[in-house]
C-alpha atoms as a PDB file:
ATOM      1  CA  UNK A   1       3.332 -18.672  -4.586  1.00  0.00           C
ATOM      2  CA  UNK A   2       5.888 -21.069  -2.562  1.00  0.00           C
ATOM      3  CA  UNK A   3       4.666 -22.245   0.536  1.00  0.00           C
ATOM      4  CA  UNK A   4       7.543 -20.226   2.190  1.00  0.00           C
ATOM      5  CA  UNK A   5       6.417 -17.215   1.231  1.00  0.00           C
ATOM      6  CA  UNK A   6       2.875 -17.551   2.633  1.00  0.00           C
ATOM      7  CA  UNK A   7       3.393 -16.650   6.104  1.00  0.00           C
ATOM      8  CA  UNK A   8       5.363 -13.972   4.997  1.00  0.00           C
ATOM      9  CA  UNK A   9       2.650 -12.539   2.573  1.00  0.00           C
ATOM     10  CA  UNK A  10      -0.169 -12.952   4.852  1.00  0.00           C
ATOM     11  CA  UNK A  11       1.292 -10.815   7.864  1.00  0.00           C
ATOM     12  CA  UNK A  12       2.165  -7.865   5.959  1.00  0.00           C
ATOM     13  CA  UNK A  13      -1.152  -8.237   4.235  1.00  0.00           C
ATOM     14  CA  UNK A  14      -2.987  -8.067   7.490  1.00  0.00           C
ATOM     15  CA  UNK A  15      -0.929  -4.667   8.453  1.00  0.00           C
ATOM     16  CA  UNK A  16      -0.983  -2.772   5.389  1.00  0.00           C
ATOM     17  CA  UNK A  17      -4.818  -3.943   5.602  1.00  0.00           C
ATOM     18  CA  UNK A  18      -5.216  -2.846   9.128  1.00  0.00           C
ATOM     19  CA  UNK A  19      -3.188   0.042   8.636  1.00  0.00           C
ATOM     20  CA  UNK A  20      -5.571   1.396   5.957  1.00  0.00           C
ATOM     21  CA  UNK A  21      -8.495   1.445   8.835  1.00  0.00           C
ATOM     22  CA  UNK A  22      -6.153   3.168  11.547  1.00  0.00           C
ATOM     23  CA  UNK A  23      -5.400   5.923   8.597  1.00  0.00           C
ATOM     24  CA  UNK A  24      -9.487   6.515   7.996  1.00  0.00           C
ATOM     25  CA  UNK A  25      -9.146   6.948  11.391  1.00  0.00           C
ATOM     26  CA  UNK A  26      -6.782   9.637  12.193  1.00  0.00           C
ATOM     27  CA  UNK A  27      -8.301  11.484   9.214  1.00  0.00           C
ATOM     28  CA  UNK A  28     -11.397  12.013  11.413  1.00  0.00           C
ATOM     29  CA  UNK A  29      -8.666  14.890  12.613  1.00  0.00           C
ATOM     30  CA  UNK A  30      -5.908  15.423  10.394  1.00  0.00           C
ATOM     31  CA  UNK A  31      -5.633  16.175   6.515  1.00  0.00           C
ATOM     32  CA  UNK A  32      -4.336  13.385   4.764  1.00  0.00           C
ATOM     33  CA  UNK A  33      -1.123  15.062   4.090  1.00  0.00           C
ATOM     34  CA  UNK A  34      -0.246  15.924   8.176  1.00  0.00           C
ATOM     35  CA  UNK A  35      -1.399  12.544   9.027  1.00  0.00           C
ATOM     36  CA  UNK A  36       1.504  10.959   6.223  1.00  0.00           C
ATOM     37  CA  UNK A  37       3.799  13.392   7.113  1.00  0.00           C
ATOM     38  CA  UNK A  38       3.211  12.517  11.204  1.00  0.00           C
ATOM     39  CA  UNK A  39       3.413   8.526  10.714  1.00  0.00           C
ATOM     40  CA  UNK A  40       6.301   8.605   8.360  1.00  0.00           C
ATOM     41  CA  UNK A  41       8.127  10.994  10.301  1.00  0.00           C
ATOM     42  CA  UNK A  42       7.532   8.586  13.574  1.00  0.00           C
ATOM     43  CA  UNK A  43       8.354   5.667  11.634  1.00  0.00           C
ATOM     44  CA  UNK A  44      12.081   7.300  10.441  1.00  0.00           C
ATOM     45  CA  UNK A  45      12.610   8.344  14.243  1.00  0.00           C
ATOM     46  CA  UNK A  46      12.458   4.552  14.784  1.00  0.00           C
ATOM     47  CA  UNK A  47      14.758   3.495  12.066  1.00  0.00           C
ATOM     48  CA  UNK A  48      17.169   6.372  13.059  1.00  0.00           C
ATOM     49  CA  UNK A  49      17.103   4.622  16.501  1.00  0.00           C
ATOM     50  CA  UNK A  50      17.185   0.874  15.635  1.00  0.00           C
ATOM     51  CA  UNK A  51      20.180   2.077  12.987  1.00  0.00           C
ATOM     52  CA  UNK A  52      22.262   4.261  15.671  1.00  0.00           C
ATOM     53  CA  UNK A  53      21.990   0.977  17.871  1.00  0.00           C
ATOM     54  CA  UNK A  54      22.745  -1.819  16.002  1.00  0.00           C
ATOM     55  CA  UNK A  55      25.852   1.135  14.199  1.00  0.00           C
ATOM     56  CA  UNK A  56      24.606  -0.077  10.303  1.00  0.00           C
ATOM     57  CA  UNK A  57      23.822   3.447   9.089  1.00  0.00           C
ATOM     58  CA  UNK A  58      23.845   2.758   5.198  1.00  0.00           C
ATOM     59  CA  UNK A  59      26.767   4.141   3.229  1.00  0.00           C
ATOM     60  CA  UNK A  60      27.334   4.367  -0.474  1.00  0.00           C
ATOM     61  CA  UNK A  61      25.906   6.527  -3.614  1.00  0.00           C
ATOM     62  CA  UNK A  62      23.920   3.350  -5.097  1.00  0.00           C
ATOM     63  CA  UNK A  63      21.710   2.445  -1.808  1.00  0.00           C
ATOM     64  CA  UNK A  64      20.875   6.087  -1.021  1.00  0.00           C
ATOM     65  CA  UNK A  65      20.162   6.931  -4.706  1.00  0.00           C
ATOM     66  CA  UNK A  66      17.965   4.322  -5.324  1.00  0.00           C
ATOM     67  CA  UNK A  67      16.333   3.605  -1.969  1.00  0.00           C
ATOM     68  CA  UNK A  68      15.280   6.942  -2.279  1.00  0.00           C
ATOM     69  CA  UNK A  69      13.585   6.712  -5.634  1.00  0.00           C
ATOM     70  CA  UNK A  70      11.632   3.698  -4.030  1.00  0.00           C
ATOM     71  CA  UNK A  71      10.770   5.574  -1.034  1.00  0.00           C
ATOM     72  CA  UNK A  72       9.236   8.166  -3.547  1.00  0.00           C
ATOM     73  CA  UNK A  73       7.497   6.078  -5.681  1.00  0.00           C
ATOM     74  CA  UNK A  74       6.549   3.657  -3.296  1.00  0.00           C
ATOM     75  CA  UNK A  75       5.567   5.392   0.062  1.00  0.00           C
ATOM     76  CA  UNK A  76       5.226   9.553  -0.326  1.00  0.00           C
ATOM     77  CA  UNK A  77       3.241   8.986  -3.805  1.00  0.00           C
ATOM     78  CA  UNK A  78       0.880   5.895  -3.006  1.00  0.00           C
ATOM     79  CA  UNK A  79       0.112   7.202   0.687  1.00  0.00           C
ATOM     80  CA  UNK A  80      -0.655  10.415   0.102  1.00  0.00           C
ATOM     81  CA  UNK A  81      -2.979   9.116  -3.106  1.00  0.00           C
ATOM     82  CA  UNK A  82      -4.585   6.478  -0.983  1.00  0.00           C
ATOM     83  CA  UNK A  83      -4.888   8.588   2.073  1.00  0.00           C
ATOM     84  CA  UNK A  84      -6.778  11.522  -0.327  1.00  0.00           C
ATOM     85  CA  UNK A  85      -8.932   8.504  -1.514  1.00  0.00           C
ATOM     86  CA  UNK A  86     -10.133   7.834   1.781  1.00  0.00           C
ATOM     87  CA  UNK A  87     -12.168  11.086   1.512  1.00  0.00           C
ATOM     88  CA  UNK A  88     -14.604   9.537  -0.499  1.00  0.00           C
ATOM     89  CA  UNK A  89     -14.523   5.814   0.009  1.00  0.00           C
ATOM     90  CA  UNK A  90     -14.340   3.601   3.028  1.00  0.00           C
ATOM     91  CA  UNK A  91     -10.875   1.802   3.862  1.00  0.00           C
ATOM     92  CA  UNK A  92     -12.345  -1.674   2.741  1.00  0.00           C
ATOM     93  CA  UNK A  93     -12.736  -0.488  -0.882  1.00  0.00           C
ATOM     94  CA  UNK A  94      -9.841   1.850  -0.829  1.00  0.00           C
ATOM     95  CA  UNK A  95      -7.704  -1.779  -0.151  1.00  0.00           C
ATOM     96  CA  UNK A  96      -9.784  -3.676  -2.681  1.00  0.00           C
ATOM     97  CA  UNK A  97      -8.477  -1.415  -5.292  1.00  0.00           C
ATOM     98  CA  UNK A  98      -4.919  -2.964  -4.319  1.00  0.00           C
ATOM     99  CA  UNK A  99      -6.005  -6.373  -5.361  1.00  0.00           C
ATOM    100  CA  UNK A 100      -5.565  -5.092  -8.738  1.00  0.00           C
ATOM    101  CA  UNK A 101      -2.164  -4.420  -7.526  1.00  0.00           C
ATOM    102  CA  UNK A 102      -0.975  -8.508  -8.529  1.00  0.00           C
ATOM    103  CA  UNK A 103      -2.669  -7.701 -12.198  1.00  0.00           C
ATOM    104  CA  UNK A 104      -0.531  -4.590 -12.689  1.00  0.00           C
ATOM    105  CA  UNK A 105       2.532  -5.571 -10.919  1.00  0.00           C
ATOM    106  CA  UNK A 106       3.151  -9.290 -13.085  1.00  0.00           C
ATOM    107  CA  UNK A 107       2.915  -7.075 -16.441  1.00  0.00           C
ATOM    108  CA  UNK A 108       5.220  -4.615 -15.245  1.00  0.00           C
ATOM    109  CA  UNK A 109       7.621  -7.516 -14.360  1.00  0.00           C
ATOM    110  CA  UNK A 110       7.114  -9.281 -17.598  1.00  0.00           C
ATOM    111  CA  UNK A 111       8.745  -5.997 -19.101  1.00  0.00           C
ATOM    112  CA  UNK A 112      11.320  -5.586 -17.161  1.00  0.00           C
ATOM    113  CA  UNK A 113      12.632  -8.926 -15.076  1.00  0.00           C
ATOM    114  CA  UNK A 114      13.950 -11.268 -17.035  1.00  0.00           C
ATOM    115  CA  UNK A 115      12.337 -14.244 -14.723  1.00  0.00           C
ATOM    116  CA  UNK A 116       8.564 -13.009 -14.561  1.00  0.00           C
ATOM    117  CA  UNK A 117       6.763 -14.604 -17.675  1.00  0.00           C
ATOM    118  CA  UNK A 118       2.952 -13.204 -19.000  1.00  0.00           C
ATOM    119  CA  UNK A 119       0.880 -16.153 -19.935  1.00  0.00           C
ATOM    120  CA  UNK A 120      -2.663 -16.147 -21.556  1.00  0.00           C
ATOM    121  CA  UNK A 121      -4.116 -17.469 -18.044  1.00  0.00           C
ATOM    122  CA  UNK A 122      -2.438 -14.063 -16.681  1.00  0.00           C
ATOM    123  CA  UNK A 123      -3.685 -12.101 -19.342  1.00  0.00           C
ATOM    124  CA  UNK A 124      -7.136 -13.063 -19.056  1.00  0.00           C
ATOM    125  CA  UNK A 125      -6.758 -13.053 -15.124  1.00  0.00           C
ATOM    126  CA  UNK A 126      -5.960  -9.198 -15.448  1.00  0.00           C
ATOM    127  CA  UNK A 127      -8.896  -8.496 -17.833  1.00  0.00           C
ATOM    128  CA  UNK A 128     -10.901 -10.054 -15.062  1.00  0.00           C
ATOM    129  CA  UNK A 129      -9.127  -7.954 -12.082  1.00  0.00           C
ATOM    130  CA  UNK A 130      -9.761  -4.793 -14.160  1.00  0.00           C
ATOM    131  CA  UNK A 131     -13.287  -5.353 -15.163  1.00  0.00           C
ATOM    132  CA  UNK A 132     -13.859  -5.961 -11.335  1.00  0.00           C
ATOM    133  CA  UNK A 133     -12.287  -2.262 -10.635  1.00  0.00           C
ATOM    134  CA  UNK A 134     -14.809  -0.913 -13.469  1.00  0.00           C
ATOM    135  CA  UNK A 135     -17.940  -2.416 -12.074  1.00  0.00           C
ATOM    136  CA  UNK A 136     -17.295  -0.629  -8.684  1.00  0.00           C
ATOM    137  CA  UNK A 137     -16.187   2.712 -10.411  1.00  0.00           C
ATOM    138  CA  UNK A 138     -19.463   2.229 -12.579  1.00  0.00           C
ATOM    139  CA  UNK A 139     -21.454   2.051  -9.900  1.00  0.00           C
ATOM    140  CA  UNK A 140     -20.135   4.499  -7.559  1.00  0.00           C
ATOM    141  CA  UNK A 141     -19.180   2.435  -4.770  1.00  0.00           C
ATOM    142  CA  UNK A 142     -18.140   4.041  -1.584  1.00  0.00           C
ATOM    143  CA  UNK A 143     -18.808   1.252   1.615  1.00  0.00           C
ATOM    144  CA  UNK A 144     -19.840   4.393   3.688  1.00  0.00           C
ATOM    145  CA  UNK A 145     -23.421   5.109   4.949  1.00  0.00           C
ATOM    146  CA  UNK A 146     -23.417   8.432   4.014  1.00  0.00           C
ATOM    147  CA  UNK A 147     -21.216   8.718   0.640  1.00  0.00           C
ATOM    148  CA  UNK A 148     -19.452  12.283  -0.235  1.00  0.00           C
ATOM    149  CA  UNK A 149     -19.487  14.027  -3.472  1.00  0.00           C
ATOM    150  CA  UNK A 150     -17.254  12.972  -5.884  1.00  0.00           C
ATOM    151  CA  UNK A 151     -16.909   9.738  -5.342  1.00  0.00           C
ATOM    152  CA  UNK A 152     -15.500   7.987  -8.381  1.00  0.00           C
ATOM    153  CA  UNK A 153     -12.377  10.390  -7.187  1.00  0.00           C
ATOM    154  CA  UNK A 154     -11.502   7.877  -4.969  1.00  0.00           C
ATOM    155  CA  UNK A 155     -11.398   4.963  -7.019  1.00  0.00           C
ATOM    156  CA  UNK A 156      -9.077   7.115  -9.690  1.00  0.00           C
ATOM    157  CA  UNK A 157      -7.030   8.199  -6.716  1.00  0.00           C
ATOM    158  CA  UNK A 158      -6.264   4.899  -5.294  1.00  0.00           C
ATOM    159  CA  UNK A 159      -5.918   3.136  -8.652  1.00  0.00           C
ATOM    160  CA  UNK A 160      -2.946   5.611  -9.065  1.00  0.00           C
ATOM    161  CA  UNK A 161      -1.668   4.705  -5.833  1.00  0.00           C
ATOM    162  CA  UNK A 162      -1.036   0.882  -7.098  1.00  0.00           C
ATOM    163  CA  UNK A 163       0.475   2.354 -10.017  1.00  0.00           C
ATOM    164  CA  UNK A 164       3.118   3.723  -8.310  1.00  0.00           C
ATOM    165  CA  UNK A 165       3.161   1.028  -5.498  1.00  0.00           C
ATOM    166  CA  UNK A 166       3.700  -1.911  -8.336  1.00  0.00           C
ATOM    167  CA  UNK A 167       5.906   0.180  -9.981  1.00  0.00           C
ATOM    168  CA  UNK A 168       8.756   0.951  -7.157  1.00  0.00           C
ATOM    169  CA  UNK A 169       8.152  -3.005  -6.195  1.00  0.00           C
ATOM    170  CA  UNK A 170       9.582  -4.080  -9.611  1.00  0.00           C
ATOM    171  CA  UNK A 171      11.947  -1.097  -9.288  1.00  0.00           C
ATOM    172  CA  UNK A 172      13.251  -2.638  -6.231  1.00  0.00           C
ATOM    173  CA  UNK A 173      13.768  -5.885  -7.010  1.00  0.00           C
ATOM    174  CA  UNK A 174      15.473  -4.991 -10.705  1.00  0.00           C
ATOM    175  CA  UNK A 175      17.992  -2.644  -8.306  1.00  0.00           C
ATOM    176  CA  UNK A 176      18.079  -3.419  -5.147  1.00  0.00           C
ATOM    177  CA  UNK A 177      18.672  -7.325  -4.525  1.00  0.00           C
ATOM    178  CA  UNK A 178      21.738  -6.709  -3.245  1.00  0.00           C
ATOM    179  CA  UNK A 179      21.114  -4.155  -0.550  1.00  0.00           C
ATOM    180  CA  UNK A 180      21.363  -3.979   2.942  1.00  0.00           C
ATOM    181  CA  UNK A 181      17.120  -4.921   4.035  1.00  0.00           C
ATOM    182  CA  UNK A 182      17.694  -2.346   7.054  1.00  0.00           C
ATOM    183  CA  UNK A 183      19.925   0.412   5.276  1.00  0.00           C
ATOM    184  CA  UNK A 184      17.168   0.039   2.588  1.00  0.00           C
ATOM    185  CA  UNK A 185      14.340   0.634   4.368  1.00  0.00           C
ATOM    186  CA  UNK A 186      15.079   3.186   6.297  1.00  0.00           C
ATOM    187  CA  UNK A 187      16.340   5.550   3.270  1.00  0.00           C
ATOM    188  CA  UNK A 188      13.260   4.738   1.622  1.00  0.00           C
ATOM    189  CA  UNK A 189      11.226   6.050   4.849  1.00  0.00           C
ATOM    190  CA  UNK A 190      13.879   8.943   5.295  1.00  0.00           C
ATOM    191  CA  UNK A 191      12.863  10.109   1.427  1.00  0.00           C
ATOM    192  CA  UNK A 192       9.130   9.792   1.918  1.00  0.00           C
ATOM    193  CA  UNK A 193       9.276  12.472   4.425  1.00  0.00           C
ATOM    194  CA  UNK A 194      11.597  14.358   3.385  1.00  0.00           C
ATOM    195  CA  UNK A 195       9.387  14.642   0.082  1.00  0.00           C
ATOM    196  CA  UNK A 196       6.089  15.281   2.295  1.00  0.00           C
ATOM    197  CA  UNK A 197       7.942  17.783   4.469  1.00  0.00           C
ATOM    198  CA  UNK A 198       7.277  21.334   2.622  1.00  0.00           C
ATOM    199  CA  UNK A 199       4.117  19.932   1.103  1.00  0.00           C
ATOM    200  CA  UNK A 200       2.866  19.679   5.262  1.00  0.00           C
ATOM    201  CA  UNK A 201       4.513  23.277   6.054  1.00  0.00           C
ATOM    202  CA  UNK A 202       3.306  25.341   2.827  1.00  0.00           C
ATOM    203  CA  UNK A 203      -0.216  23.724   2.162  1.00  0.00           C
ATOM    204  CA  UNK A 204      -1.366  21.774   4.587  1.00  0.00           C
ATOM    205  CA  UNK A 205      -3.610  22.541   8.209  1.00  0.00           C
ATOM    206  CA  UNK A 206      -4.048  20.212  11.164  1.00  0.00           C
ATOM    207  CA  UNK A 207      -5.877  21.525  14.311  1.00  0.00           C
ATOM    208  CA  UNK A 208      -3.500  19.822  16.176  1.00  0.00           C
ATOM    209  CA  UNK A 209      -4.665  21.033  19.663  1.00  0.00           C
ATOM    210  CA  UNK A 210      -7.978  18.391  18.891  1.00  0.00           C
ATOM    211  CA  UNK A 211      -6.197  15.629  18.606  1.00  0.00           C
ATOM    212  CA  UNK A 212      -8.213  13.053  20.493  1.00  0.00           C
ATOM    213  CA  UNK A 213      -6.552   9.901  22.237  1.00  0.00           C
ATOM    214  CA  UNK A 214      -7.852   7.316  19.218  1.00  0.00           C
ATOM    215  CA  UNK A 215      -6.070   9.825  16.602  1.00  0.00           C
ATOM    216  CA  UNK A 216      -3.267   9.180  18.768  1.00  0.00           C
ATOM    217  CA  UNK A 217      -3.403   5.626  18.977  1.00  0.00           C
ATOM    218  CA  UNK A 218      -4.297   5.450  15.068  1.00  0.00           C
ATOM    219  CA  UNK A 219      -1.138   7.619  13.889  1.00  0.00           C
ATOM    220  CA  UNK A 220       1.224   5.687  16.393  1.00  0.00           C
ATOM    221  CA  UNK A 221      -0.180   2.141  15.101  1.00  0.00           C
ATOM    222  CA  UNK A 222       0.410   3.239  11.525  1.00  0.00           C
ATOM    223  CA  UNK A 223       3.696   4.198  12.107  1.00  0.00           C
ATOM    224  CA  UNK A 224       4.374   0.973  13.231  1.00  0.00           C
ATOM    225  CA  UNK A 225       2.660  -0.630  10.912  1.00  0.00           C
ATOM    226  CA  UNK A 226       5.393   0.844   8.369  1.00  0.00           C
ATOM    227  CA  UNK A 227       8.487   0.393   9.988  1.00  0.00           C
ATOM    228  CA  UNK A 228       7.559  -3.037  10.357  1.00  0.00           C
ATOM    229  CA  UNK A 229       5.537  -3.234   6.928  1.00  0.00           C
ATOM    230  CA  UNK A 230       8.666  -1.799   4.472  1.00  0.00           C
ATOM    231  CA  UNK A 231      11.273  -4.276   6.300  1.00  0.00           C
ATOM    232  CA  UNK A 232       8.798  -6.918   5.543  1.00  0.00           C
ATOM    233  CA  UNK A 233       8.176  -5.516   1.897  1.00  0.00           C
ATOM    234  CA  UNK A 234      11.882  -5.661   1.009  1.00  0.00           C
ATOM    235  CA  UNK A 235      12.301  -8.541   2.625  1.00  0.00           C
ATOM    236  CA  UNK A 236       9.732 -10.315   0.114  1.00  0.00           C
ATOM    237  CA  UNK A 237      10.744  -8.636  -2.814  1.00  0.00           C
ATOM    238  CA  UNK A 238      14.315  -9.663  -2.436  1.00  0.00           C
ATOM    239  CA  UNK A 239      13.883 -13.379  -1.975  1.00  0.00           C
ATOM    240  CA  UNK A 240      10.550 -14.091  -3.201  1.00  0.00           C
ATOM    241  CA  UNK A 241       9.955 -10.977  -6.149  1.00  0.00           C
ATOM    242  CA  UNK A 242       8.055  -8.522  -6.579  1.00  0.00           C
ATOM    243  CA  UNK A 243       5.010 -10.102  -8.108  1.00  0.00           C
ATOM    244  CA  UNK A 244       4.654 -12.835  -4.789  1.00  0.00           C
ATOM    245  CA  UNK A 245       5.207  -9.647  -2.685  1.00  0.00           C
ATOM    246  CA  UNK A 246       1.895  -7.770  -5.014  1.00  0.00           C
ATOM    247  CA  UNK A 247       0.014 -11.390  -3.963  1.00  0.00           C
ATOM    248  CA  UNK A 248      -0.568  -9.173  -0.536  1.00  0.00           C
ATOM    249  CA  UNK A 249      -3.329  -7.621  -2.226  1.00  0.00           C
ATOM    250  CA  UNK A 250      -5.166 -10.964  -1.788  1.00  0.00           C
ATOM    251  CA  UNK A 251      -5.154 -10.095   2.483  1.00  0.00           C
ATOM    252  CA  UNK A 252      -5.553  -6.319   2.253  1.00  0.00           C
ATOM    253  CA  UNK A 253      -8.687  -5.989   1.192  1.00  0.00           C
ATOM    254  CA  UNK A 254     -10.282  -8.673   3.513  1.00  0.00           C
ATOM    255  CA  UNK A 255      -8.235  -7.317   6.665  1.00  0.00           C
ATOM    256  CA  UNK A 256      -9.624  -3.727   5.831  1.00  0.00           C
ATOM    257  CA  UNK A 257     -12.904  -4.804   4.983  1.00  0.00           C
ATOM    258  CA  UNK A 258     -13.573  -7.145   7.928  1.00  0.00           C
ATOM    259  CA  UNK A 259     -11.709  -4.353  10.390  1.00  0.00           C
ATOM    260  CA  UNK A 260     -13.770  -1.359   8.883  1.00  0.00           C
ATOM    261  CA  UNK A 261     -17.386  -2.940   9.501  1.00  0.00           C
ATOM    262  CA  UNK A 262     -16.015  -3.989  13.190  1.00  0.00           C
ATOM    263  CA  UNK A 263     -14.539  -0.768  13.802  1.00  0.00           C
ATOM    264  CA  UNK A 264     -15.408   2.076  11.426  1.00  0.00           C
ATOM    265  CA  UNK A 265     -19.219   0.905  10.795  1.00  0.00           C
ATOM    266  CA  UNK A 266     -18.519   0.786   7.049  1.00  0.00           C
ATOM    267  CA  UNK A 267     -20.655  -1.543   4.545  1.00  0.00           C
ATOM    268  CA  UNK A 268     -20.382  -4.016   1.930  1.00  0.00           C
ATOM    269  CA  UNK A 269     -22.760  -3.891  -0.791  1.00  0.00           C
ATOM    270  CA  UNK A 270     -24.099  -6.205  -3.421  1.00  0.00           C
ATOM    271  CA  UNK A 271     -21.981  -4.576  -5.964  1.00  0.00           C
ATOM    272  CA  UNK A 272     -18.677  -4.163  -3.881  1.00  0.00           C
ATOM    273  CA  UNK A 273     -19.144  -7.989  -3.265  1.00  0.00           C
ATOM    274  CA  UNK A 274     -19.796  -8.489  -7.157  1.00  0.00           C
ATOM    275  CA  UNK A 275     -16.573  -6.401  -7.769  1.00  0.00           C
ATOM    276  CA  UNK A 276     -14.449  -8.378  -4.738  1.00  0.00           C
ATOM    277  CA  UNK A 277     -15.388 -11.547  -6.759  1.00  0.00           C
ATOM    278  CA  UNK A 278     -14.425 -10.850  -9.813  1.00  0.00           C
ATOM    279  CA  UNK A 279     -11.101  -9.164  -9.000  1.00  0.00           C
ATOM    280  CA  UNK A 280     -10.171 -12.321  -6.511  1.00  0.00           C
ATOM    281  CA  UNK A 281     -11.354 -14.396  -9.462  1.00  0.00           C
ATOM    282  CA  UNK A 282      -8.950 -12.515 -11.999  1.00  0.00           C
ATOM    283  CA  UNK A 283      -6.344 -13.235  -9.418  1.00  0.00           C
ATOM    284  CA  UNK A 284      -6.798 -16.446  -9.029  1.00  0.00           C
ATOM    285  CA  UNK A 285      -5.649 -16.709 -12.888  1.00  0.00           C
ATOM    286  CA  UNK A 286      -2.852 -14.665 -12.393  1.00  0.00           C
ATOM    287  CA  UNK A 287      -0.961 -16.570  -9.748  1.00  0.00           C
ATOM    288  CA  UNK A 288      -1.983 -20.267 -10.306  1.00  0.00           C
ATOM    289  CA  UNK A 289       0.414 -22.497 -11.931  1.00  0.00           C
ATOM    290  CA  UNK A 290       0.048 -24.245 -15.311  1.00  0.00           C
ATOM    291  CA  UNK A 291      -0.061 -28.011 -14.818  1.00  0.00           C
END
């Protein structure tokens, strides 16, 4: 990682991280589906706005055609996955699953950018990340006092999510180098709704008329958090790529983990901390430099 890119990496780490804890929140009232739909829905009023003012709306077939496929696979699919996941696990171990994000996202590169290279250290580093995943699945990890049923659900759910999350991150930057960063974004945001839209009217139920002031304040911070988050994201991908902009799984997990016990009274167990090391360890082989 160039030293450039570090301030850039840690900030949107510490949103999508803190992000993660506002969604746990507002599902304390909303399914996970209404409380997507909501926040991505704010967050397109907001590029619609900042668009209209600054008179960039994007034009052309390329930008809307594929910043639309990256919304999809990079917003509708890994939110709603990772906000389902949250049913059964606690926000900290949700985002620790996204460390494994790095692992996935550098092999997916080596396939299909020309200037990402898999090494043996990498190899062995995602061996590492992916045994960490499987101790915490093994063990049924959850970081919440009083666990659900079905709990290894979460950990398949959220491991899906980075699937698709990695995924439209390579798909960006193999497409999309040359696009407008706030044309970009905003299609991608614009798609993600548009995608969740029916899904919220035909099979989804919210009892809206609950809504408490902290569901409020959590769906209005997460909206923020990805209008501000996606810029960021593109941002990365185009000048760093996509595997320094995956190196945010690094700050995820800790931000949700640290902001979950302060806020959500979630826990850290032996094994979670067992799994954390081993996946930061596998990491740690995946982005270091040969000498």
């Amino acid at each position: 990682m160039t030293v450039r890119a570090l301030p850039h990496v840690v900030l949107v780490g510490f949103l999508f991280g803190s992000g993660m804890v506002a969604t746990r929140l507002g599902l304390r009232v909303f399914s996970a589906m209404t409380f997507n739909w909501l926040v991505l829905t704010l967050a397109s009023i907001a590029y619609i706005g900042t668009l209209a003012v600054l008179k960039r709306w994007p034009r052309g077939k390329d930008i809307w055609r594929h910043a639309s496929i990256w919304g999809i696979l990079g917003a509708a699919l890994p939110m709603s996955l990772f906000a389902k996941s949250l049913h059964y696990q606690s926000s900290g171990l949700a985002a620790m699953m996204i460390a494994l994000a790095p692992a996935i996202t550098c092999i997916m590169a080596y396939y299909v950018l020309p200037e990402e290279r898999l090494t043996a250290a990498k190899i062995s580093g995602v061996t590492l990340a992916l045994l960490g995943a499987l101790v915490l699945a093994a063990n049924g990890e959850t970081g919440l006092s009083d666990p659900p049923e079905g709990i290894r659900a979460g950990l398949a759910l959220s491991f899906l999510g980075v699937l698709f999350g990695s995924s439209s991150d390579v798909y960006a930057r193999r497409f999309m180098q040359d696009f407008d960063l706030l044309g970009s974004a905003g299609i991608r945001t614009f798609a993600a709704t548009a995608v969740l839209t029916p899904v919220v009217i035909f099979g989804s139920s919210s009892n809206f008329e609950a809504v408490v002031t902290p569901s409020h304040l959590a769906l209005v911070y997460t909206a923020l958090v990805i209008f501000a988050g996606t810029l960021m994201t593109f941002n990365i991908i185009r000048r760093f790529g996509a595997t320094i902009m995956a190196m945010a799984g690094f700050i995820i997990p800790l931000a949700a983990l640290l902001l979950g016990v302060l806020m959500l009274n979630e826990t850290v167990t032996p094994v979670m901390a067992l799994g954390i090391l081993m996946i930061f360890s596998g990491l740690f082989l995946v982005v270091r430099k040969p000498r």
